[in-house]
PDB file of N, CA and C in Angstrom:
ATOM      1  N   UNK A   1       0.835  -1.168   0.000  1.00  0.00           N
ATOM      2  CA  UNK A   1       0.000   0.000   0.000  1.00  0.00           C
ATOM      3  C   UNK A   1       0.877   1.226   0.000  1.00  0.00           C
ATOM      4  N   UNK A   2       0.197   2.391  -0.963  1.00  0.00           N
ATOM      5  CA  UNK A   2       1.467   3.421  -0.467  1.00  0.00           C
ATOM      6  C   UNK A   2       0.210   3.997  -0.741  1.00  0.00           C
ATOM      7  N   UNK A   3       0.337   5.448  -0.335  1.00  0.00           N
ATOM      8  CA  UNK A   3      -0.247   6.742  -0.162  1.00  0.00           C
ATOM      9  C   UNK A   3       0.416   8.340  -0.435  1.00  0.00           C
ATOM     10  N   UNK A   4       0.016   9.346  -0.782  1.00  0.00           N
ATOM     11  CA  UNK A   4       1.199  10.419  -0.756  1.00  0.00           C
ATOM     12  C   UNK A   4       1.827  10.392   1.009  1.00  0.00           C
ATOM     13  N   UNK A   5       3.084  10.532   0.973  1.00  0.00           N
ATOM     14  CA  UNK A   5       3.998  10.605   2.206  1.00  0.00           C
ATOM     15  C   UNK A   5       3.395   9.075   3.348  1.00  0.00           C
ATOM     16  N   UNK A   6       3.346   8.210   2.861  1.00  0.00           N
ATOM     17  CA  UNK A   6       2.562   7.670   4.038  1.00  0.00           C
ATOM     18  C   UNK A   6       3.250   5.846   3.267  1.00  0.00           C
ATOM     19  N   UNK A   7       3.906   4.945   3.937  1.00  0.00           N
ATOM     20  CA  UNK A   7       4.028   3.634   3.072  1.00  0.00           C
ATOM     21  C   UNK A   7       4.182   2.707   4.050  1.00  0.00           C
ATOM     22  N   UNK A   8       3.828   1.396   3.565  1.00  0.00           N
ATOM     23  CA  UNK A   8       3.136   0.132   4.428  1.00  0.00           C
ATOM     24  C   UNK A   8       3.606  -1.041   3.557  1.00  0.00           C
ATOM     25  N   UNK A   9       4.608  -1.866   4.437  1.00  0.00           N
ATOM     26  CA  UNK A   9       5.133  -2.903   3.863  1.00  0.00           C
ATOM     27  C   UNK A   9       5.124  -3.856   5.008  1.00  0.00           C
ATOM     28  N   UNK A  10       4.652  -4.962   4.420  1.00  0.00           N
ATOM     29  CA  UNK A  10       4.111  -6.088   5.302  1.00  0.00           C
ATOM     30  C   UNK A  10       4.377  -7.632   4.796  1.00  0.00           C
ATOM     31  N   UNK A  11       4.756  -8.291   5.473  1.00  0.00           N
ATOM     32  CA  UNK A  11       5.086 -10.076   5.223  1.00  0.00           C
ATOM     33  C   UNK A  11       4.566 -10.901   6.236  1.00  0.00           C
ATOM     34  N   UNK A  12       3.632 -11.581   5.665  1.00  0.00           N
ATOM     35  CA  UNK A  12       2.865 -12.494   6.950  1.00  0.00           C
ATOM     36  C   UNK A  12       2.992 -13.869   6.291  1.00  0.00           C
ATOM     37  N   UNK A  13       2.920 -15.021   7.097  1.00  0.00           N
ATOM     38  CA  UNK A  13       2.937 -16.617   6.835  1.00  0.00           C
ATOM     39  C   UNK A  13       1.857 -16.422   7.583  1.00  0.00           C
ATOM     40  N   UNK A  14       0.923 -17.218   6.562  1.00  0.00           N
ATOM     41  CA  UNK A  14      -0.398 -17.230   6.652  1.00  0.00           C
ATOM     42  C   UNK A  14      -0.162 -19.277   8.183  1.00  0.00           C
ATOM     43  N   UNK A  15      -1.291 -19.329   8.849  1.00  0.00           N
ATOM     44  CA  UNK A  15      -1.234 -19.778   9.990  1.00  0.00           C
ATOM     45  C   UNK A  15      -0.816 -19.953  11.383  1.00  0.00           C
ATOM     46  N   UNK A  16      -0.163 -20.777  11.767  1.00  0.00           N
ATOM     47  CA  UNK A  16       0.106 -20.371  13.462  1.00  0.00           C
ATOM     48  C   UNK A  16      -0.935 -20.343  14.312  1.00  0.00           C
ATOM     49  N   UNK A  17      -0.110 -21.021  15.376  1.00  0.00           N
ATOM     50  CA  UNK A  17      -1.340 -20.470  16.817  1.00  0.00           C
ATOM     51  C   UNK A  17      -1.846 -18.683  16.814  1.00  0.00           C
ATOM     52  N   UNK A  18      -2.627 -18.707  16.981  1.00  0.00           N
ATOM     53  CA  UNK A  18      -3.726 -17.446  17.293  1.00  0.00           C
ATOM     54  C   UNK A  18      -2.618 -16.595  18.238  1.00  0.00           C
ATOM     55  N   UNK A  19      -2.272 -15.357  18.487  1.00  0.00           N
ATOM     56  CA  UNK A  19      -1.647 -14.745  19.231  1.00  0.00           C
ATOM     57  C   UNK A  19      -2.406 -13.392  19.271  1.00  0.00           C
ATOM     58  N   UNK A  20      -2.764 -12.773  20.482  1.00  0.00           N
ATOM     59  CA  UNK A  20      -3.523 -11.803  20.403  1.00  0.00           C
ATOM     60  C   UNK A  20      -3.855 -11.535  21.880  1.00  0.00           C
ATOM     61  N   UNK A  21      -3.231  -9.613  22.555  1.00  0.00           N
ATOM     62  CA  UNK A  21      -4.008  -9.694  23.730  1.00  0.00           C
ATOM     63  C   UNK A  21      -5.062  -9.105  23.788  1.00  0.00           C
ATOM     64  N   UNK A  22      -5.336  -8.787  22.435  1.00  0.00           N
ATOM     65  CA  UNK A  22      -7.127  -8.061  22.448  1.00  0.00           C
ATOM     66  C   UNK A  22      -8.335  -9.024  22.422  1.00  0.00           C
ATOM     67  N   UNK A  23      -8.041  -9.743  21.278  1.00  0.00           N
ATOM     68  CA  UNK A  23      -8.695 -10.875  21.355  1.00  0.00           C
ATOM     69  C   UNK A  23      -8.716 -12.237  21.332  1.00  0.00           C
ATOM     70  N   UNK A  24      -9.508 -12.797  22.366  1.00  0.00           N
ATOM     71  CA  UNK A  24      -9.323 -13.638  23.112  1.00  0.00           C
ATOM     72  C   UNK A  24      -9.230 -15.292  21.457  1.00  0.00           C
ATOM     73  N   UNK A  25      -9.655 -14.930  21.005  1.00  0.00           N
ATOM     74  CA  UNK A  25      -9.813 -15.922  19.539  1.00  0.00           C
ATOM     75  C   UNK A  25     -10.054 -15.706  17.952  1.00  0.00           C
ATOM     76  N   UNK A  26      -9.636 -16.304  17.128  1.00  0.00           N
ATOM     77  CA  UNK A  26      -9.342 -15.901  15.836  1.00  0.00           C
ATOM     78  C   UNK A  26     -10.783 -15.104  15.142  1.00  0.00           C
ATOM     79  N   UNK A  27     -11.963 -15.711  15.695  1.00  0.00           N
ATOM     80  CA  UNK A  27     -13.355 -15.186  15.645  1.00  0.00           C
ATOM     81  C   UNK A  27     -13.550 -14.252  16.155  1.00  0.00           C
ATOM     82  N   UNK A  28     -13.265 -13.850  17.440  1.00  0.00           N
ATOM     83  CA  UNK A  28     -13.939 -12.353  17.844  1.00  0.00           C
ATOM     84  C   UNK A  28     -12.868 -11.449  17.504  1.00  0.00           C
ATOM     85  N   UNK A  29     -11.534 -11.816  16.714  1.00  0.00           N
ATOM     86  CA  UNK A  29     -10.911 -10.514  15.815  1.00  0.00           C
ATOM     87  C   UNK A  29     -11.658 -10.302  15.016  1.00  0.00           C
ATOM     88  N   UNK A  30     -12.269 -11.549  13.801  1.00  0.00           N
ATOM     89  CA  UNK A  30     -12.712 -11.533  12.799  1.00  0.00           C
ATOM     90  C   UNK A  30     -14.934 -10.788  13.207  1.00  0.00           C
ATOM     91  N   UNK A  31     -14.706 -11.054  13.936  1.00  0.00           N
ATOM     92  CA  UNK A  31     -16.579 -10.450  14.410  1.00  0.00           C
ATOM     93  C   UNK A  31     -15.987  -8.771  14.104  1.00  0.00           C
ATOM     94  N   UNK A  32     -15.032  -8.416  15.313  1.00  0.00           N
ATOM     95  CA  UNK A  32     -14.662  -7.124  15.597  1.00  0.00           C
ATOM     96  C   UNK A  32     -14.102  -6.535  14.304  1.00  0.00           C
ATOM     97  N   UNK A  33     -14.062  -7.373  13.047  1.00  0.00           N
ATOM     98  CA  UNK A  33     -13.589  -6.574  12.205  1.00  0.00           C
ATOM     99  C   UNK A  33     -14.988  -6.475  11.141  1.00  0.00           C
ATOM    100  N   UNK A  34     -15.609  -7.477  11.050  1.00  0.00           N
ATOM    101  CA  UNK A  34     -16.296  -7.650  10.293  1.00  0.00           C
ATOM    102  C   UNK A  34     -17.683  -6.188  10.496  1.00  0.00           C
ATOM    103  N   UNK A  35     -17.449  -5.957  11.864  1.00  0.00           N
ATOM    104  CA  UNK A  35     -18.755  -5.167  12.362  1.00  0.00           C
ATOM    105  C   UNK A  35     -18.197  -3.833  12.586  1.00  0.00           C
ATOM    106  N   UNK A  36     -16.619  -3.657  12.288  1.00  0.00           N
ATOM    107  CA  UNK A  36     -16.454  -2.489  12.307  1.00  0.00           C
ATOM    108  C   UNK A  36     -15.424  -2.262  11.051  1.00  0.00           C
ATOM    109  N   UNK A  37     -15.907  -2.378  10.053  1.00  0.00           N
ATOM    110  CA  UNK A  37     -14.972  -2.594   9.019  1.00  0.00           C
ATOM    111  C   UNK A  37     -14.814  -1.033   7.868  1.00  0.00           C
ATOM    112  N   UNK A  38     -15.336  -0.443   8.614  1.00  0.00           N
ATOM    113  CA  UNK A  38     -15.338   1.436   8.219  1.00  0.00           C
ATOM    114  C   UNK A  38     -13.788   1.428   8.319  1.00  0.00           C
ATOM    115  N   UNK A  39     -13.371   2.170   7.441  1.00  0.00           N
ATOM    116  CA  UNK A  39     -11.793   2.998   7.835  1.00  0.00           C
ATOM    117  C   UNK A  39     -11.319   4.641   7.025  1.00  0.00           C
ATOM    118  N   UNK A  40     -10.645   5.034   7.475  1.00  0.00           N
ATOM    119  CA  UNK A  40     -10.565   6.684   7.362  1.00  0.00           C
ATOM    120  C   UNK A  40      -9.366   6.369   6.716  1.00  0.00           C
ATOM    121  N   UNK A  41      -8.695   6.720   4.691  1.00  0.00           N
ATOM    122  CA  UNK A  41      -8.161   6.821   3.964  1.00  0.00           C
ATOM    123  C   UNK A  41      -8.145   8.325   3.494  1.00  0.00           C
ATOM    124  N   UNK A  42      -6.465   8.435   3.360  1.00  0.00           N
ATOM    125  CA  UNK A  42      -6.384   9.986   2.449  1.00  0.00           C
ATOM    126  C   UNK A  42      -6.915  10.153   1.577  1.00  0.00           C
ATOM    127  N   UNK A  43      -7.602  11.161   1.223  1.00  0.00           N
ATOM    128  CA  UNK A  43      -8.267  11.569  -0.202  1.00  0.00           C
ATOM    129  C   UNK A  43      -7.029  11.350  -1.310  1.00  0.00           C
ATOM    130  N   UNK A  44      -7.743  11.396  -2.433  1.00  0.00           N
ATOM    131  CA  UNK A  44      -6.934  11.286  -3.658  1.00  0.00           C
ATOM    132  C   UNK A  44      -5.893  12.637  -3.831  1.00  0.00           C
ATOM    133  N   UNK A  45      -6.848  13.717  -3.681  1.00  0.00           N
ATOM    134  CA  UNK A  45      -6.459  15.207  -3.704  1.00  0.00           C
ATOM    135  C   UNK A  45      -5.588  15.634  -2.344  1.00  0.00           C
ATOM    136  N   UNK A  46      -5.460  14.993  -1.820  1.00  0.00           N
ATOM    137  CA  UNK A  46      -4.627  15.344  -0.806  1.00  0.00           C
ATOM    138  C   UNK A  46      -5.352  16.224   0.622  1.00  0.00           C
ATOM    139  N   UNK A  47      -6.977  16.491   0.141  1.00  0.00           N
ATOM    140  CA  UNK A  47      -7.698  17.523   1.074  1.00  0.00           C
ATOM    141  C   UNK A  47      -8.612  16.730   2.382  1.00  0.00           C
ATOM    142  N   UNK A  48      -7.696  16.099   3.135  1.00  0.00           N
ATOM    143  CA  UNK A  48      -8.659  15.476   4.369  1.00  0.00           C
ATOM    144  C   UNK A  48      -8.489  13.883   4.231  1.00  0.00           C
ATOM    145  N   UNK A  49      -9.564  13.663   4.898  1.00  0.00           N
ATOM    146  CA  UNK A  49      -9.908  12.013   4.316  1.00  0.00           C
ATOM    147  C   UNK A  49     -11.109  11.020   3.854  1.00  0.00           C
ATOM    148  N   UNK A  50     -11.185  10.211   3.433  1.00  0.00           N
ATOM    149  CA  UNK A  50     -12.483   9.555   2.878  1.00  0.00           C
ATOM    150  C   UNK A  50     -12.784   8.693   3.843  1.00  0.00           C
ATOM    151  N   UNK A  51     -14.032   7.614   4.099  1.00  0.00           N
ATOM    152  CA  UNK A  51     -14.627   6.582   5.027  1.00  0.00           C
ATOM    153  C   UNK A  51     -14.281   5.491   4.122  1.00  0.00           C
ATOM    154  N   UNK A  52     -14.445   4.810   4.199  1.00  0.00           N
ATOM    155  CA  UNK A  52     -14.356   3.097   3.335  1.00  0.00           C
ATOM    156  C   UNK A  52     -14.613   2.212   4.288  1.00  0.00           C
ATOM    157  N   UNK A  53     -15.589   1.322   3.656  1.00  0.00           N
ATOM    158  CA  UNK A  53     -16.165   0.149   4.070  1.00  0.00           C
ATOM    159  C   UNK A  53     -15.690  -0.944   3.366  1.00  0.00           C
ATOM    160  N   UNK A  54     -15.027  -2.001   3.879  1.00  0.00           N
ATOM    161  CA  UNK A  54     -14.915  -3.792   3.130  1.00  0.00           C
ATOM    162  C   UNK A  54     -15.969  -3.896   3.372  1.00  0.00           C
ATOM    163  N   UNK A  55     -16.054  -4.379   2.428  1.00  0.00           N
ATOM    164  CA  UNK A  55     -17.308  -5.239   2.301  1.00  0.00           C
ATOM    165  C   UNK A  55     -17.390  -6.438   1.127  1.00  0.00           C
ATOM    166  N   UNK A  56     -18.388  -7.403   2.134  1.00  0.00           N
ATOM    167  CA  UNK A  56     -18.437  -8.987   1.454  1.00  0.00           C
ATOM    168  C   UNK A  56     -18.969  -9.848   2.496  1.00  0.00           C
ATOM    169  N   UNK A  57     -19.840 -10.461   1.014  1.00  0.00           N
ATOM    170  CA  UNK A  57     -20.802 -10.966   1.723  1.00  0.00           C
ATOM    171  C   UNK A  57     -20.631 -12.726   2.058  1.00  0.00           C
ATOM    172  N   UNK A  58     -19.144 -12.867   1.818  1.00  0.00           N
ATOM    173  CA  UNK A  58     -18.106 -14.370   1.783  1.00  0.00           C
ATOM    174  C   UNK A  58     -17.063 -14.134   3.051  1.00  0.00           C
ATOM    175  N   UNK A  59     -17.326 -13.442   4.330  1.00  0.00           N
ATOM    176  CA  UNK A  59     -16.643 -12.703   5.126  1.00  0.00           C
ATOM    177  C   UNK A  59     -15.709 -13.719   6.244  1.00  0.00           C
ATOM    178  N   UNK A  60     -14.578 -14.305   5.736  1.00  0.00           N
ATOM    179  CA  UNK A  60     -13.945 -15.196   6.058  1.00  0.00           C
ATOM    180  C   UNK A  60     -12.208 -14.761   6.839  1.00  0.00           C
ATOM    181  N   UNK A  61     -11.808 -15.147   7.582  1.00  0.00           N
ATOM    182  CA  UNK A  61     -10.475 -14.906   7.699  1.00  0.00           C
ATOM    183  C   UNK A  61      -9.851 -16.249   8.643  1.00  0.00           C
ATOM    184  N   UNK A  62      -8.877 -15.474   8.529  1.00  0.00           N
ATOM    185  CA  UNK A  62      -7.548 -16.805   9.088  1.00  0.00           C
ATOM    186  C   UNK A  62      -6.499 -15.812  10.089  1.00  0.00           C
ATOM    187  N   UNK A  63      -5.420 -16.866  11.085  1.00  0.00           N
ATOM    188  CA  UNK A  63      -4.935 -16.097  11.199  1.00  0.00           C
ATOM    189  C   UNK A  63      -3.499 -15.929  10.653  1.00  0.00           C
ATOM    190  N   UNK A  64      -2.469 -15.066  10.683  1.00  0.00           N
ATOM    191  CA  UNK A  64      -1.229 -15.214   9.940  1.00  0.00           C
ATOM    192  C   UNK A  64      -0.456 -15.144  11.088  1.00  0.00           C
ATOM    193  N   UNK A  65       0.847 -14.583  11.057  1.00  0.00           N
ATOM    194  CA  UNK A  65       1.960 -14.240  11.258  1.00  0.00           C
ATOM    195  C   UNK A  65       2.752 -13.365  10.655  1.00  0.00           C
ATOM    196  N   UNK A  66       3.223 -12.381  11.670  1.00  0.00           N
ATOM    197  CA  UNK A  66       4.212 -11.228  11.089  1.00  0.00           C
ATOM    198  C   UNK A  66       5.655 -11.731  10.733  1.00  0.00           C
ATOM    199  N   UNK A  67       6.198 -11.592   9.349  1.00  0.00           N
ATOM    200  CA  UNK A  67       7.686 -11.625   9.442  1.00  0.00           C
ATOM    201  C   UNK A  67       8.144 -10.449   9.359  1.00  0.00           C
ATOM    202  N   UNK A  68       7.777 -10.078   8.812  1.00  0.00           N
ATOM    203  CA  UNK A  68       8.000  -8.145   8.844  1.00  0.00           C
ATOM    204  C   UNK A  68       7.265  -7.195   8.399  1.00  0.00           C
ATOM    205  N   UNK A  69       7.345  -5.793   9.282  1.00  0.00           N
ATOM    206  CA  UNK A  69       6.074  -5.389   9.342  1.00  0.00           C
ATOM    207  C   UNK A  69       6.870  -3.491   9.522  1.00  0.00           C
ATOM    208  N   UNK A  70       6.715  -2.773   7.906  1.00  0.00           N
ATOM    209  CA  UNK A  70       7.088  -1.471   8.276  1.00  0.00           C
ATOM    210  C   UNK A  70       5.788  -0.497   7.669  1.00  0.00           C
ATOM    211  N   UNK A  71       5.692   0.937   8.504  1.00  0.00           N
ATOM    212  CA  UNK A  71       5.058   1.541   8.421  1.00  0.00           C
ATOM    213  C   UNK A  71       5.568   2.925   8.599  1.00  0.00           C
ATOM    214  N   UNK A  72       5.353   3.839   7.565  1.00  0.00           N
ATOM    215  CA  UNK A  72       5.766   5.219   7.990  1.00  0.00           C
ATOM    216  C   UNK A  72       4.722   5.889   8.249  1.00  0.00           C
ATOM    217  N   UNK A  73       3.328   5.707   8.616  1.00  0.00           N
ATOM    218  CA  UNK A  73       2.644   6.303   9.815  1.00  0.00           C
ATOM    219  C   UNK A  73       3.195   5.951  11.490  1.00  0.00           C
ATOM    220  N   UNK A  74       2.955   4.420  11.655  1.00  0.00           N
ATOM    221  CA  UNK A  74       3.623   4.181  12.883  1.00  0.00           C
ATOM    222  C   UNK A  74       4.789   4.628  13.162  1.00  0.00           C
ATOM    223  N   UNK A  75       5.651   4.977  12.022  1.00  0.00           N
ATOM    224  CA  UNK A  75       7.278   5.167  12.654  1.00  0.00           C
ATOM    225  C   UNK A  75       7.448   6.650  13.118  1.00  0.00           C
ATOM    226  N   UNK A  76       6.707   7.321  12.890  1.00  0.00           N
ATOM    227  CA  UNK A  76       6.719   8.658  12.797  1.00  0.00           C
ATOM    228  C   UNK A  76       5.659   9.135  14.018  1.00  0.00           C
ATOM    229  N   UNK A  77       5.328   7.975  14.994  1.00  0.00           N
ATOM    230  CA  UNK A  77       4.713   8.513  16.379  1.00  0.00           C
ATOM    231  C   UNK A  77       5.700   8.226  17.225  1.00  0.00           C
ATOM    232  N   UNK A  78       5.326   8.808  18.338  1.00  0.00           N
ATOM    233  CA  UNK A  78       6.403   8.705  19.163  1.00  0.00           C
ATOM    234  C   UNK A  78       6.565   6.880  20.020  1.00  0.00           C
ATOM    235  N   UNK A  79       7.477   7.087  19.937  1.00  0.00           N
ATOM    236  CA  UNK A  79       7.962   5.432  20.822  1.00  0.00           C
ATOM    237  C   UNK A  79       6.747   4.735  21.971  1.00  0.00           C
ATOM    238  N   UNK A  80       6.048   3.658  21.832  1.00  0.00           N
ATOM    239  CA  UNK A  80       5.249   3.579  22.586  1.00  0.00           C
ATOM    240  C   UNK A  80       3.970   3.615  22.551  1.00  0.00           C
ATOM    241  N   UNK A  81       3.325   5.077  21.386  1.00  0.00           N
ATOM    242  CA  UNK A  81       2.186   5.085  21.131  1.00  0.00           C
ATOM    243  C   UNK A  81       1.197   4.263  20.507  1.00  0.00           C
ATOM    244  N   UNK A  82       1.990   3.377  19.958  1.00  0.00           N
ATOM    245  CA  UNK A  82       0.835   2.489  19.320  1.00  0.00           C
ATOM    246  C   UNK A  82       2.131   1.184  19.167  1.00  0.00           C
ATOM    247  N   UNK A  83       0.996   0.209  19.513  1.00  0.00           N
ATOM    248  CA  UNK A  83       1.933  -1.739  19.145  1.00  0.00           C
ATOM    249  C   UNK A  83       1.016  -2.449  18.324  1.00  0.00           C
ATOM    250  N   UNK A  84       2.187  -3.463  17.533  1.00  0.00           N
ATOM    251  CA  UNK A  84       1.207  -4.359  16.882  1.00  0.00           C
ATOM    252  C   UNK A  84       0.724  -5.352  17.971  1.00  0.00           C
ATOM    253  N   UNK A  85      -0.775  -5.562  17.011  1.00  0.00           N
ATOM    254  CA  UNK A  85      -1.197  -6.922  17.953  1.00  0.00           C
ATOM    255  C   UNK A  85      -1.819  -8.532  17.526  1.00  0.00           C
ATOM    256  N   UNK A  86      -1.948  -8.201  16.573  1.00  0.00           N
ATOM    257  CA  UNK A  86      -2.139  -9.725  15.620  1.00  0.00           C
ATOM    258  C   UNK A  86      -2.153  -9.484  14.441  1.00  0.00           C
ATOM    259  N   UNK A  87      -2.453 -10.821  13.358  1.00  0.00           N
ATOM    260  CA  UNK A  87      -2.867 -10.536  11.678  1.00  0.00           C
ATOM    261  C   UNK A  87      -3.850 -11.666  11.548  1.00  0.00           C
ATOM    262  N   UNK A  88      -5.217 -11.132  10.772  1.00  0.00           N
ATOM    263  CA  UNK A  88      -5.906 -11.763  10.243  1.00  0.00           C
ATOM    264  C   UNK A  88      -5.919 -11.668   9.030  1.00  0.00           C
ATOM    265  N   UNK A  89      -6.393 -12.461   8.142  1.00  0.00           N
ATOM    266  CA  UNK A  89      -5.737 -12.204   6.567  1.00  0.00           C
ATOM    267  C   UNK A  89      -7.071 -12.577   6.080  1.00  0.00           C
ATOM    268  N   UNK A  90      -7.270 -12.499   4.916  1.00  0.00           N
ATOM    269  CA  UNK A  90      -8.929 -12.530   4.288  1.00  0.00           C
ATOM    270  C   UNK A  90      -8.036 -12.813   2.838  1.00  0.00           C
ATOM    271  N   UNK A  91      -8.427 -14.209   1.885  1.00  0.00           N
ATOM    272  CA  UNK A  91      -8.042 -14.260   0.535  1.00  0.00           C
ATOM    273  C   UNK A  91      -8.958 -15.490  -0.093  1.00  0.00           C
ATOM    274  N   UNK A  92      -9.212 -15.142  -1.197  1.00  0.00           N
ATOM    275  CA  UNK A  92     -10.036 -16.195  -2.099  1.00  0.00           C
ATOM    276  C   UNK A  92     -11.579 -15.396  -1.821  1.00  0.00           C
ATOM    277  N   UNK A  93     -11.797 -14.206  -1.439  1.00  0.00           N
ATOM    278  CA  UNK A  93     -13.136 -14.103  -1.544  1.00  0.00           C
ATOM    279  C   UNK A  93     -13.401 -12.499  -2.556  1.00  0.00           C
ATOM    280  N   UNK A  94     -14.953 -12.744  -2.804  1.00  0.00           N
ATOM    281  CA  UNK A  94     -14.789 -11.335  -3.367  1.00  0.00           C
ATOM    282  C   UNK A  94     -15.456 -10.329  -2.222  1.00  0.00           C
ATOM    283  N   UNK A  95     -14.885  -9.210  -2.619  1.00  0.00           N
ATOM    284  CA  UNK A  95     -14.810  -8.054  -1.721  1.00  0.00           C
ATOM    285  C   UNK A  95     -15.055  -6.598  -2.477  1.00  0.00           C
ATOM    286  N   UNK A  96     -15.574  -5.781  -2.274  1.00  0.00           N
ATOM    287  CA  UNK A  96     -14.952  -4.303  -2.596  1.00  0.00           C
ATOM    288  C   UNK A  96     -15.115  -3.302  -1.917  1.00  0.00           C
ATOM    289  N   UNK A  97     -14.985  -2.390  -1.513  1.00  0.00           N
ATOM    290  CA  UNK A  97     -14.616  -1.022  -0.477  1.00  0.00           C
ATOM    291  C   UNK A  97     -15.514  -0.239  -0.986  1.00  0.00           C
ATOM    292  N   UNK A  98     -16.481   0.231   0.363  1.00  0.00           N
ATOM    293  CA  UNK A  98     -17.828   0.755  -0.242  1.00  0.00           C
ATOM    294  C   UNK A  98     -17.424   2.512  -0.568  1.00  0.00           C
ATOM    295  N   UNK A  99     -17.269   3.351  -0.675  1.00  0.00           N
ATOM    296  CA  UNK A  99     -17.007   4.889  -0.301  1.00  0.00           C
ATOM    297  C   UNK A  99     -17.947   5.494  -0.274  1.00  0.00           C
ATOM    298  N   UNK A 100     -18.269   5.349   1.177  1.00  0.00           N
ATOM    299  CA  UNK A 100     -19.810   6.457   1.363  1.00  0.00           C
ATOM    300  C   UNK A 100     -19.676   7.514   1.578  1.00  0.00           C
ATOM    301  N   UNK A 101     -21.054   7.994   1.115  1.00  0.00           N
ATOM    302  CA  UNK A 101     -20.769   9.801   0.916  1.00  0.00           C
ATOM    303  C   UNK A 101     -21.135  10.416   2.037  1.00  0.00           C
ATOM    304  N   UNK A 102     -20.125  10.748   2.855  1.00  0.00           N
ATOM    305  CA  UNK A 102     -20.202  11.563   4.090  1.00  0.00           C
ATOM    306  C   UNK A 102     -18.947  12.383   4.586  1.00  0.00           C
ATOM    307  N   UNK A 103     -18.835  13.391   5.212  1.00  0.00           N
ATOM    308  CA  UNK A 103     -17.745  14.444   5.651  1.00  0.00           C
ATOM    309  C   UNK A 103     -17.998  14.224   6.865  1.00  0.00           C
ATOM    310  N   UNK A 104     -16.671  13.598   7.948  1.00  0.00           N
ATOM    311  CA  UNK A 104     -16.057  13.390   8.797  1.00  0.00           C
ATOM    312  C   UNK A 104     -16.380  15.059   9.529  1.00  0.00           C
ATOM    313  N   UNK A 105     -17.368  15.587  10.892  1.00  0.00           N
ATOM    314  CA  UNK A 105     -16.763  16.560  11.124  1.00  0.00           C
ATOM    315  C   UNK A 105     -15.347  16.966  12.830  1.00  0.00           C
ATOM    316  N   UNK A 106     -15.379  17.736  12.715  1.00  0.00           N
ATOM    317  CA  UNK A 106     -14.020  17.556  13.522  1.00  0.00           C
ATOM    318  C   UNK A 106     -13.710  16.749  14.818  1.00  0.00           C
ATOM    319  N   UNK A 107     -15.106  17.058  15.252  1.00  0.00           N
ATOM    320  CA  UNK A 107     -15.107  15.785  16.611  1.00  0.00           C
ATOM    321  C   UNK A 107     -14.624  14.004  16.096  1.00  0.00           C
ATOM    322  N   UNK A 108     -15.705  13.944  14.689  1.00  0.00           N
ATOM    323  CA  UNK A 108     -15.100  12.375  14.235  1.00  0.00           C
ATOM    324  C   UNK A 108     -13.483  12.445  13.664  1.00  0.00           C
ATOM    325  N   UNK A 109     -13.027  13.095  13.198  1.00  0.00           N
ATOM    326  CA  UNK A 109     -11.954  13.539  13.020  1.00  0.00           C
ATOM    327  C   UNK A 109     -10.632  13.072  14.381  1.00  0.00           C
ATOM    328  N   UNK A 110     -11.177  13.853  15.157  1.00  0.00           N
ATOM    329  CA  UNK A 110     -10.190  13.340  16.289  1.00  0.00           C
ATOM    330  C   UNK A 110     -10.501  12.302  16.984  1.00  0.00           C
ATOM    331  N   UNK A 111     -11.583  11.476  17.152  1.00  0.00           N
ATOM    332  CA  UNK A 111     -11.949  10.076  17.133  1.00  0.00           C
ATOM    333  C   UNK A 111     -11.372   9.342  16.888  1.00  0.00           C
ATOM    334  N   UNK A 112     -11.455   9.262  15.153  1.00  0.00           N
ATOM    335  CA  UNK A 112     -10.175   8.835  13.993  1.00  0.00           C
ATOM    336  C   UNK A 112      -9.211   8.861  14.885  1.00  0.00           C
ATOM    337  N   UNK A 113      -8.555   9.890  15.187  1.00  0.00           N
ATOM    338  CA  UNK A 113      -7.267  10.365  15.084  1.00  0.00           C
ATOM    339  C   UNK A 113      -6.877   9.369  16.424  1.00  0.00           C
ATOM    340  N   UNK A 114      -8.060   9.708  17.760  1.00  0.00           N
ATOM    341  CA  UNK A 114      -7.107   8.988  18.658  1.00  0.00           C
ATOM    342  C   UNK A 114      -7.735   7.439  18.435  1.00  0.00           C
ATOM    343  N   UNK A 115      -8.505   6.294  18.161  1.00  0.00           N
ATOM    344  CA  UNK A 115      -8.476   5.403  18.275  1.00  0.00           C
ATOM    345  C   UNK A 115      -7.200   4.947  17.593  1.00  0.00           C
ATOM    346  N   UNK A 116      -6.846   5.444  16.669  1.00  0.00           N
ATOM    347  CA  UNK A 116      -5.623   4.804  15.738  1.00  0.00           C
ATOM    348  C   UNK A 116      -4.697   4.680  16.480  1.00  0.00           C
ATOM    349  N   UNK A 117      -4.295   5.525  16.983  1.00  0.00           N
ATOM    350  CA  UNK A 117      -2.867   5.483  18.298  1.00  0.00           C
ATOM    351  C   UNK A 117      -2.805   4.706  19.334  1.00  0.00           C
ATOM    352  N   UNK A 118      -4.091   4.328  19.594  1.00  0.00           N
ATOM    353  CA  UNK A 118      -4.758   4.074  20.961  1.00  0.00           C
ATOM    354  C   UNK A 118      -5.012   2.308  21.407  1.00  0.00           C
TER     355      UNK A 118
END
């Protein structure tokens, strides 16, 4: 994935025991994602950000393993603020990213802003 100023490089081996201290099993990652599967992406234009929904109605996952895992959003917070905590991986199904039409206003904005860190 890359973005203007923003890049995400990732290597997972798909299986392994489940590892996770949020959630307790490979299912209630996959519930917790499935039911909150909204996410806040840079606009194309560079002015703010858009909502996006996965979506699919074949809503399957597994879990993986990190072999390596870089991010220049994460690297660029300060030490501490945010850890990884598992990988679920989703492949062989169809999917597409809904973009609903709505403007984030500033309260959801910093919502966004702190669950991500958080």
């Amino acid at each position: 994935m890359s973005a203007p100023g923003t890049r995400v490089s990732v290597d997972v081996q798909l299986g392994g025991p489940w590892r996770s201290t949020l959630f307790p099993t490979v299912e209630a990652a996959s519930a917790f994602h499935e039911h909150g599967a909204v996410g806040w992406s840079p606009r194309r234009d560079g002015k703010g950000v858009e909502p996006l929904e996965l979506t699919s109605e074949e809503w399957a996952v597994e879990p993986g393993q990190v072999i390596s895992l870089k991010s220049s959003f994460f690297d660029a917070l300060p030490e501490g603020a945010a850890s990884f905590d598992s990988v679920v991986v989703m492949r062989d199904i169809p999917f597409f990213w809904d973009t609903r039409h709505i403007e984030p206003d500033s309260a959801s904005r910093q919502q966004v802003a702190s669950s991500a860190i958080s």
